[in-house]
Protein backbone atom coordinates (compact mmCIF):
# COMPACT_ATOMS: atom_id res chain seq x y z
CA UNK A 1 10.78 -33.95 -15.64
CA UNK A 2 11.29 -30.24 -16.28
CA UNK A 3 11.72 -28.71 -19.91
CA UNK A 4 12.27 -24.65 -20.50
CA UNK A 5 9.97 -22.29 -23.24
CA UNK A 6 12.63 -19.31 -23.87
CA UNK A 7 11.02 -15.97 -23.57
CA UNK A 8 10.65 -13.76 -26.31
CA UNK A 9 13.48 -10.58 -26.91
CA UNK A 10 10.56 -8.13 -26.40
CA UNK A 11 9.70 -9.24 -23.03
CA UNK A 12 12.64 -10.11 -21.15
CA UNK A 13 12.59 -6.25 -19.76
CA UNK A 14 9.58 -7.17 -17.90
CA UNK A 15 10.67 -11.20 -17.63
CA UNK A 16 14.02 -12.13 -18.13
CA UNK A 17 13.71 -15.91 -17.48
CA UNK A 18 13.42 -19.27 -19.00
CA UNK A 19 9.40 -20.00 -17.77
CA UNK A 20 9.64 -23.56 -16.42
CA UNK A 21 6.64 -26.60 -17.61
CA UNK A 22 5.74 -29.00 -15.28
CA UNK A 23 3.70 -32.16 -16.79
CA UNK A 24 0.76 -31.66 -14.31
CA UNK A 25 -1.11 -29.58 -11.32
CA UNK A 26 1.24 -27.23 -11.16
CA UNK A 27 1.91 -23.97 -10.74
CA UNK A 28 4.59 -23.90 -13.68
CA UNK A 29 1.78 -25.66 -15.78
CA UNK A 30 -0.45 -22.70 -14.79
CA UNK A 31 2.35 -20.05 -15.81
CA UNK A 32 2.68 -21.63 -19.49
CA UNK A 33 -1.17 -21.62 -19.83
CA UNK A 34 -0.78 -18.41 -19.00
CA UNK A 35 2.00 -17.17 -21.09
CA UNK A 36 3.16 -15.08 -17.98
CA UNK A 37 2.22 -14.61 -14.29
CA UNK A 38 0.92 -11.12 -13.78
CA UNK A 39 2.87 -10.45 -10.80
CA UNK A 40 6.36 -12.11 -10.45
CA UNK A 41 7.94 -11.45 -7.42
CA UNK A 42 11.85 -12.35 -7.77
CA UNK A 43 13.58 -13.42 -5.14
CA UNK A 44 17.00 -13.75 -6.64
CA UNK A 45 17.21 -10.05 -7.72
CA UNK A 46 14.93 -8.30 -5.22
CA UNK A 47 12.55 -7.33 -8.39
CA UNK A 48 8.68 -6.91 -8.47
CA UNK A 49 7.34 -7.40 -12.03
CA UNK A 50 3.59 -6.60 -12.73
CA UNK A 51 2.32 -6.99 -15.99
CA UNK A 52 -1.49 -6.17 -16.07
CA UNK A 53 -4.20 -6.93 -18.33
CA UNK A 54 -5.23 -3.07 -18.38
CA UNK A 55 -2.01 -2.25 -19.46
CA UNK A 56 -0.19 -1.62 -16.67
CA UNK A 57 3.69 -2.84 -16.98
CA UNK A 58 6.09 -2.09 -14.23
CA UNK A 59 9.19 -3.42 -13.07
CA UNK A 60 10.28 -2.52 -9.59
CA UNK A 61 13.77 -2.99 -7.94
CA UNK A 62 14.05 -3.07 -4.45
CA UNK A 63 17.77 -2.22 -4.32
CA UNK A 64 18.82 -1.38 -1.31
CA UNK A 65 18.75 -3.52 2.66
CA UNK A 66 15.61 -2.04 3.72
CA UNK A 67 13.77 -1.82 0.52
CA UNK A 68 15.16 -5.80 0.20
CA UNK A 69 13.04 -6.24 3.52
CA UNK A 70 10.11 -5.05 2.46
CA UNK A 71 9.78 -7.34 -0.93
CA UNK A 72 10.59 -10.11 1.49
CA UNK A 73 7.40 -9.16 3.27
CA UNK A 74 5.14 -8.98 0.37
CA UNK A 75 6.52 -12.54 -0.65
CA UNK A 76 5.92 -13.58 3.03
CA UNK A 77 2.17 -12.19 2.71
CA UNK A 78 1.79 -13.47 -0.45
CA UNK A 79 2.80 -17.07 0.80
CA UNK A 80 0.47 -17.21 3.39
CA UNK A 81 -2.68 -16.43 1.40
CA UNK A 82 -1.10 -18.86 -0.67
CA UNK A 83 -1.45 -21.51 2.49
CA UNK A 84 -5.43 -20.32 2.69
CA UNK A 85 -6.15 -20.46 -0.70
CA UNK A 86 -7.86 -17.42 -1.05
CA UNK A 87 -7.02 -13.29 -0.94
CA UNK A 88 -7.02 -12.85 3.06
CA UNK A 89 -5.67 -10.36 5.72
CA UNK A 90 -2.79 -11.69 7.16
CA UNK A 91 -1.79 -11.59 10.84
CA UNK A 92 1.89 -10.71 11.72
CA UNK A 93 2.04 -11.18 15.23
CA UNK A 94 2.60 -15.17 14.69
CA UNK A 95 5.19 -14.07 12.70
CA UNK A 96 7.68 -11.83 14.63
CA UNK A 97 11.04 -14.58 14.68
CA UNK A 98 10.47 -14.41 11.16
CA UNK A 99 10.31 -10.89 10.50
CA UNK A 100 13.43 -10.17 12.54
CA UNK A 101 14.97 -12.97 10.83
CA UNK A 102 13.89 -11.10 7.48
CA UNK A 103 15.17 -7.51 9.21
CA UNK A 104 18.98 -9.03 10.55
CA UNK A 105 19.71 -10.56 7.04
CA UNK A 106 18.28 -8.98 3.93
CA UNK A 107 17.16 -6.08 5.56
CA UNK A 108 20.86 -5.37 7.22
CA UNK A 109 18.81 -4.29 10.68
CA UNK A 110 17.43 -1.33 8.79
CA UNK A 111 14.63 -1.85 10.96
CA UNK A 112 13.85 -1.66 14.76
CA UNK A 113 15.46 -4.66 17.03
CA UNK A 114 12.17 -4.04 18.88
CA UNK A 115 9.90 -6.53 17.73
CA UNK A 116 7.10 -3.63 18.84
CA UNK A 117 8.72 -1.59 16.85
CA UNK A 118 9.21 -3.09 14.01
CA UNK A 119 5.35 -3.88 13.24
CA UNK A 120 5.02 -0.56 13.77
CA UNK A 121 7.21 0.44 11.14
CA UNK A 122 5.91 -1.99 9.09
CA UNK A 123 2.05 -1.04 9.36
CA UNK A 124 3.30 2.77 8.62
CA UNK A 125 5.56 1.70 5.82
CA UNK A 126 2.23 -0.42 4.27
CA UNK A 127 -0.05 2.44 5.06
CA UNK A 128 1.77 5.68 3.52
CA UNK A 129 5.40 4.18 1.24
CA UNK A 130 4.71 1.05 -0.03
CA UNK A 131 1.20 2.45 -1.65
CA UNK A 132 3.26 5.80 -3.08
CA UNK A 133 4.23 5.04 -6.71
CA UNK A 134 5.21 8.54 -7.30
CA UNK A 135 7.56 9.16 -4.77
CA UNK A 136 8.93 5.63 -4.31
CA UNK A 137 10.20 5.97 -1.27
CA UNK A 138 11.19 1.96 -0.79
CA UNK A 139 12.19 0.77 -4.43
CA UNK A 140 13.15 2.11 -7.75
CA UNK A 141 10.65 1.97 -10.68
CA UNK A 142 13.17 0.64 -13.53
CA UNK A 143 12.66 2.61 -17.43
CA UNK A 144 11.42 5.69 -15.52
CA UNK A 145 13.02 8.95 -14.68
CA UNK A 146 12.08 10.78 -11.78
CA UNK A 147 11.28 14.71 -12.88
CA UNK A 148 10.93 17.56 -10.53
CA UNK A 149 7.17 18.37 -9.81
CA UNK A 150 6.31 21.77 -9.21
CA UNK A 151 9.75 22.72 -8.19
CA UNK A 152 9.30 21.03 -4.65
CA UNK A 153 10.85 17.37 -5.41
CA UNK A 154 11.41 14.80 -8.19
CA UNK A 155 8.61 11.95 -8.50
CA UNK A 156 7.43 9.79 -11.23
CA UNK A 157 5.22 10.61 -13.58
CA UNK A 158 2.42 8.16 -14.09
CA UNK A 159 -1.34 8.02 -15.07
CA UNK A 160 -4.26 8.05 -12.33
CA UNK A 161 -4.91 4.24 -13.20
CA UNK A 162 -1.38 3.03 -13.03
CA UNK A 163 -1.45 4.78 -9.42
CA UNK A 164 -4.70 3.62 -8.51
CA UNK A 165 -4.03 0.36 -9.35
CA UNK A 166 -0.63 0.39 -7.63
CA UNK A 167 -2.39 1.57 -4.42
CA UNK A 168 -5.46 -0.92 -4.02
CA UNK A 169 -2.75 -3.47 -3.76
CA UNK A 170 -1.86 -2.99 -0.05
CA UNK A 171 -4.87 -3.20 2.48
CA UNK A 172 -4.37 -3.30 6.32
CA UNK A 173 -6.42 -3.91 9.21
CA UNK A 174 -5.56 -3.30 13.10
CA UNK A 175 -3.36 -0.69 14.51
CA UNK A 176 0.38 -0.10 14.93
CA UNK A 177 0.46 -3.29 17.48
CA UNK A 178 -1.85 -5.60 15.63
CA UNK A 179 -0.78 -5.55 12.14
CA UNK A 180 -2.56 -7.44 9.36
CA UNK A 181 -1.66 -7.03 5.93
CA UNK A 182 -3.62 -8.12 2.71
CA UNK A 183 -1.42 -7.75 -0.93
CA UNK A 184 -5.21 -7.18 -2.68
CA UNK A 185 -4.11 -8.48 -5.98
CA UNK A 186 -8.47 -9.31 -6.35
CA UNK A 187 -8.66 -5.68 -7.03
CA UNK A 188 -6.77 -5.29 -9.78
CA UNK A 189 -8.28 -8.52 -11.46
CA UNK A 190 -5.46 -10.86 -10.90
CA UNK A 191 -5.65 -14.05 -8.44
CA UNK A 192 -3.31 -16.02 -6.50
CA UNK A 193 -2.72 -18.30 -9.38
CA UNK A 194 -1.74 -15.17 -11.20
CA UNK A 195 1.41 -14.23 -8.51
CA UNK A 196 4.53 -16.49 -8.48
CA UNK A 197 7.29 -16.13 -5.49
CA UNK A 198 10.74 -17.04 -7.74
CA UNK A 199 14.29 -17.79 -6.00
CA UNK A 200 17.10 -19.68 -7.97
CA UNK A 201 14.63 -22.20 -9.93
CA UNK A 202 11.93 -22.64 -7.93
CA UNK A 203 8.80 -21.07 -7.41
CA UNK A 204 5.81 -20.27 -4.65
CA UNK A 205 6.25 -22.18 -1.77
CA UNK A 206 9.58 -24.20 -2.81
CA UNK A 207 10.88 -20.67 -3.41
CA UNK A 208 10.23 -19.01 0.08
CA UNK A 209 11.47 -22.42 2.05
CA UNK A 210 14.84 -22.12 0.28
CA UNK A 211 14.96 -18.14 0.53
CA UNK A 212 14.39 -18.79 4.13
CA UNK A 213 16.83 -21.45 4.44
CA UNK A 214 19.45 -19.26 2.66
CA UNK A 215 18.49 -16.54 4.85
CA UNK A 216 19.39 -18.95 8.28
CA UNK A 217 22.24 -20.22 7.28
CA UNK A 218 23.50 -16.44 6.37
CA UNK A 219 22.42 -15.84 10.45
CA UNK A 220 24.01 -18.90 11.88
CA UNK A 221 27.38 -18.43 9.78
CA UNK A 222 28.12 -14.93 11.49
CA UNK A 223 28.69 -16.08 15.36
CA UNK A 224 30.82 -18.68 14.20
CA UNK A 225 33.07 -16.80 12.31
CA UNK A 226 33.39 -14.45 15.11
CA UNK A 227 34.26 -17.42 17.57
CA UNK A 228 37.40 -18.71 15.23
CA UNK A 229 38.14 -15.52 15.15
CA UNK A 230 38.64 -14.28 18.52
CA UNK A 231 39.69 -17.69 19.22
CA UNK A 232 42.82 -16.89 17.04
CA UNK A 233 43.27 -13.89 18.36
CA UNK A 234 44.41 -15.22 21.83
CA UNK A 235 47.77 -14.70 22.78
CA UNK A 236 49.61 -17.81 23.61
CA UNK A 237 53.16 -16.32 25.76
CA UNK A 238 52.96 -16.70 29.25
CA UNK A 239 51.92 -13.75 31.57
CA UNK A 240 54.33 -13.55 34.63
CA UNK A 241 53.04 -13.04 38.29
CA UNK A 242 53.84 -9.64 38.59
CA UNK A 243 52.41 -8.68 35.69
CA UNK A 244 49.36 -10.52 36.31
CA UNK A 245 48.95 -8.24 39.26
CA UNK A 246 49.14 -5.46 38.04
CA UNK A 247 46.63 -6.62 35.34
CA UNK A 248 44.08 -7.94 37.71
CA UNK A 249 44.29 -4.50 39.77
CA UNK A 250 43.52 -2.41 36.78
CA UNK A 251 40.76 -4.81 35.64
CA UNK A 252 39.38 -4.52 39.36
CA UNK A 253 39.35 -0.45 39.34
CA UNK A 254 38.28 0.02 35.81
CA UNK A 255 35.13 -2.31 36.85
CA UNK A 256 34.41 -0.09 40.04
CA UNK A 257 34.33 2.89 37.61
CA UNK A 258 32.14 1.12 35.30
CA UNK A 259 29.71 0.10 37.94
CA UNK A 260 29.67 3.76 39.87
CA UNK A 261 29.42 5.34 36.12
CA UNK A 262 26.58 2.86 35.55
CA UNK A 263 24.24 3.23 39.02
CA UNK A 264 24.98 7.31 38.29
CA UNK A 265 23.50 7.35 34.91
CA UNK A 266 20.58 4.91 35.66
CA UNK A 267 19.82 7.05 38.72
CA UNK A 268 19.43 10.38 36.29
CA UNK A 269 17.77 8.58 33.58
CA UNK A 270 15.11 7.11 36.17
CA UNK A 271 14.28 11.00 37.62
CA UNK A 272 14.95 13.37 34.89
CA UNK A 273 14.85 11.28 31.18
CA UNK A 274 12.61 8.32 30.97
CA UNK A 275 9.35 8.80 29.06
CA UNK A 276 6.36 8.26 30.10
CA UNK A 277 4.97 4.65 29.66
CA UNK A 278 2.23 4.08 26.82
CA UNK A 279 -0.30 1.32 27.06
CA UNK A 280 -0.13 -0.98 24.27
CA UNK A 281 -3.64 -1.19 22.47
CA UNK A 282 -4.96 -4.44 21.20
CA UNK A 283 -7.46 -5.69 18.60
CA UNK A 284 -10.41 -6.45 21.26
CA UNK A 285 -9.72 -3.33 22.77
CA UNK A 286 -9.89 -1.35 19.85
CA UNK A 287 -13.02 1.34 20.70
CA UNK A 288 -13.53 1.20 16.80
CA UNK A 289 -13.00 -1.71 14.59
CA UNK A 290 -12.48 -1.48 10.45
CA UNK A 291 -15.77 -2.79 8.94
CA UNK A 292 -15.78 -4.87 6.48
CA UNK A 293 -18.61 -3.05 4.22
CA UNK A 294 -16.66 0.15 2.05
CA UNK A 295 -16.29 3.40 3.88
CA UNK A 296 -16.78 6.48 2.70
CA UNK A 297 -16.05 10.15 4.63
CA UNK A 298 -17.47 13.66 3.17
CA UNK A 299 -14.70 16.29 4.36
CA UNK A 300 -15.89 19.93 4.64
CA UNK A 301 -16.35 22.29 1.13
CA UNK A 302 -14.14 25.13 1.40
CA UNK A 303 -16.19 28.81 1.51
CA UNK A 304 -14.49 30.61 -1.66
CA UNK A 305 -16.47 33.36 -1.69
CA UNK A 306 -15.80 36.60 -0.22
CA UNK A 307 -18.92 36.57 2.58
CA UNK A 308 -17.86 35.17 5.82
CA UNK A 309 -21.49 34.59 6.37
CA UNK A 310 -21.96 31.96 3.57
CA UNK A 311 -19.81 29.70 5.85
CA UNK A 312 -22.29 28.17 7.14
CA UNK A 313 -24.42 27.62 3.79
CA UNK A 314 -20.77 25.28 2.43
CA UNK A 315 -21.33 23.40 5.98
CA UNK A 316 -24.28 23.02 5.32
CA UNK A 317 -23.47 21.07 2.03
CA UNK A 318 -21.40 19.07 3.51
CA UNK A 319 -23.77 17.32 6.93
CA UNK A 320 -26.37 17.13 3.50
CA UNK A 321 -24.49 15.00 1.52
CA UNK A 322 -23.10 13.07 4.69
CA UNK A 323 -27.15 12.48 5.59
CA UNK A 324 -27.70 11.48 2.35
CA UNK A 325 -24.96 8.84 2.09
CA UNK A 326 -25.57 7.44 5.33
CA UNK A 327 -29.09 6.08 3.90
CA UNK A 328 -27.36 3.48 1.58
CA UNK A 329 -27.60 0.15 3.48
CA UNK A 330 -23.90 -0.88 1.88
CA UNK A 331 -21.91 2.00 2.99
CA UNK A 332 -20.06 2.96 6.32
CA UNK A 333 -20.05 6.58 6.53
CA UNK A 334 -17.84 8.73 8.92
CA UNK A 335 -19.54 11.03 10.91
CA UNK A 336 -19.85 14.52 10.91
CA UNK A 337 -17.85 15.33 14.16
CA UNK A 338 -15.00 13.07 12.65
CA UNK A 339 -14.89 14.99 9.31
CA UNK A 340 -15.10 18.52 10.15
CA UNK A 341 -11.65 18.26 12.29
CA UNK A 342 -9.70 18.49 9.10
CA UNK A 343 -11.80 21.96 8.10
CA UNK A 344 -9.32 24.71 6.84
CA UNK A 345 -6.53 22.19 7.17
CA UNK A 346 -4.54 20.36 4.01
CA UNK A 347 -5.76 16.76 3.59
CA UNK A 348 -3.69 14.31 1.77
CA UNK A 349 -6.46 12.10 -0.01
């Protein structure tokens, strides 16, 4: 039996929904305990809703095919650390029918319809867009207006701790091939039971199975529509032998063409235009794994004084404090030789 608590005015910016009670064990009893999930991830209207303890309250809209993708994925990493019961990296390669499912539907093949490709999209999209509050390159932050920073571009304004926490929440481990994704909700004090996947009226794993089963049935729907339709296109007068002659003739010498056109252009593209093969890398293979223990890299100070010959008193600074750091027990520290490649060049942080 299922009864509704209507939200209050102020908060259905942030929540606009009737929050569901279930009589027991559930996650809808959780939510009313609660008062609200922290993170609401709505499948209905593509919007992520985060409303933080430390006073962090954003609503984000993923608007548009390939932003719509990428919400899906978040849910889809969210439900599978649902499934383990605990904040986890997630694996994608298990998960690549799914994902291209997820790209051909609500993501309007925005993507790659390489399978390759598309982790590697996603692992760069994770990495650098998803994380980038300011710029929001992959959704629109909704009650903010972008304003033009420093005359190069419009961004966001927001504080350091509404960025920071924004940030933390994607983690991923692996490389371009072997993508696996965490949504690190732990480090901005929230927990599973504190994240709810919505779509028409139900929630967390109810939720995804019908978004999914909405999403199949869009798939199947479009080659059978195309069959009636070229079905009715088929002319039904009778073709007479001459004609048919004629007909078969052309058909005969436009296929020659075709084929000659065909062996020509594979021919050039085999000598003169295909790239070089690249090895795929994999996990085990990997020369050097992500630890699990925090990392921490000292990048070179910067010489600001006039004296070309205090150069080596600012690198000297810098192998110091790398020495030092590399003493605590708890911390993986990059090396020197890794470090100083980015001296005298721009380093986004």
């Amino acid at each position: 039996m299922i009864s509704s608590v209507v939200v209050p005015p102020f908060l259905n910016y942030f929540f606009p929904l009737k929050l569901p009670i279930f009589q027991s064990g559930s996650t809808g009893e959780k939510m009313v305990k609660n008062a609200l999930p922290s993170i609401r991830i709505d499948l209905n209207e593509f919007k992520l809703h985060i409303d933080l303890k430390k006073g962090t309250e954003l609503t984000l809209h993923f608007n548009l095919p390939s932003r719509m993708f990428y919400l899906s994925l978040i849910a889809l990493v969210v439900q599978e650390m649902k499934k383990l019961g605990k904040v986890a990296s997630v694996p994608l390669e298990k998960h690549l029918d799914l994902l291209a499912l997820l790209n051909e539907s609500v993501g309007g093949s925005a993507g790659s319809s390489d399978k390759k490709n598309l982790l590697a999209r996603i692992y760069r999209k994770w990495k650098d867009a998803l994380p980038n509050l300011e710029e929001a390159p992959l959704y629109k932050v909704l009650g903010r207006k972008k304003e033009y920073d420093e005359g190069i571009g419009k961004t966001y304004v927001f504080t350091e701790t509404e960025k920071d926490s924004w940030a933390n929440l994607f983690e991923y481990k692996g490389s371009e091939e072997n993508v696996r994704l965490k949504f690190s909700i732990d480090k901005i004090g929230a927990s599973l039971d504190d994240v709810v996947i919505v779509y028409e009226d139900a929630f967390d794993g109810d939720a995804w199975e019908g978004f999914l089963s909405s999403l199949k049935g869009q798939v199947e729907s479009v080659p059978e529509m195309e069959a009636v339709q070229s079905l009715a296109e088929v002319p039904a007068t009778p073709v007479s032998p001459i004609r048919k002659q004629s007909r078969q003739f052309w058909v005969v010498l436009v296929t020659v063409i075709v084929l000659i056109g065909g062996v020509a252009s594979l021919a050039i593209w085999k000598l003169y235009l295909r790239p070089a093969s690249v090895k795929v890398a994999s996990v085990e293979k990997m020369a050097f794994p992500l630890p699990d223990k925090p990392s921490i890299a000292a990048l070179p100070f910067t010489n600001m004084s006039n004296d070309p010959k205090q150069e080596y008193f600012s690198d000297g600074i810098t192998e110091e404090i790398i020495t030092a750091l590399s003493k605590v027990p708890k911390l993986f520290v990059i090396a020197r030789n890794s470090t100083f490649t980015y001296k005298g060049k721009p380093v986004k942080v």
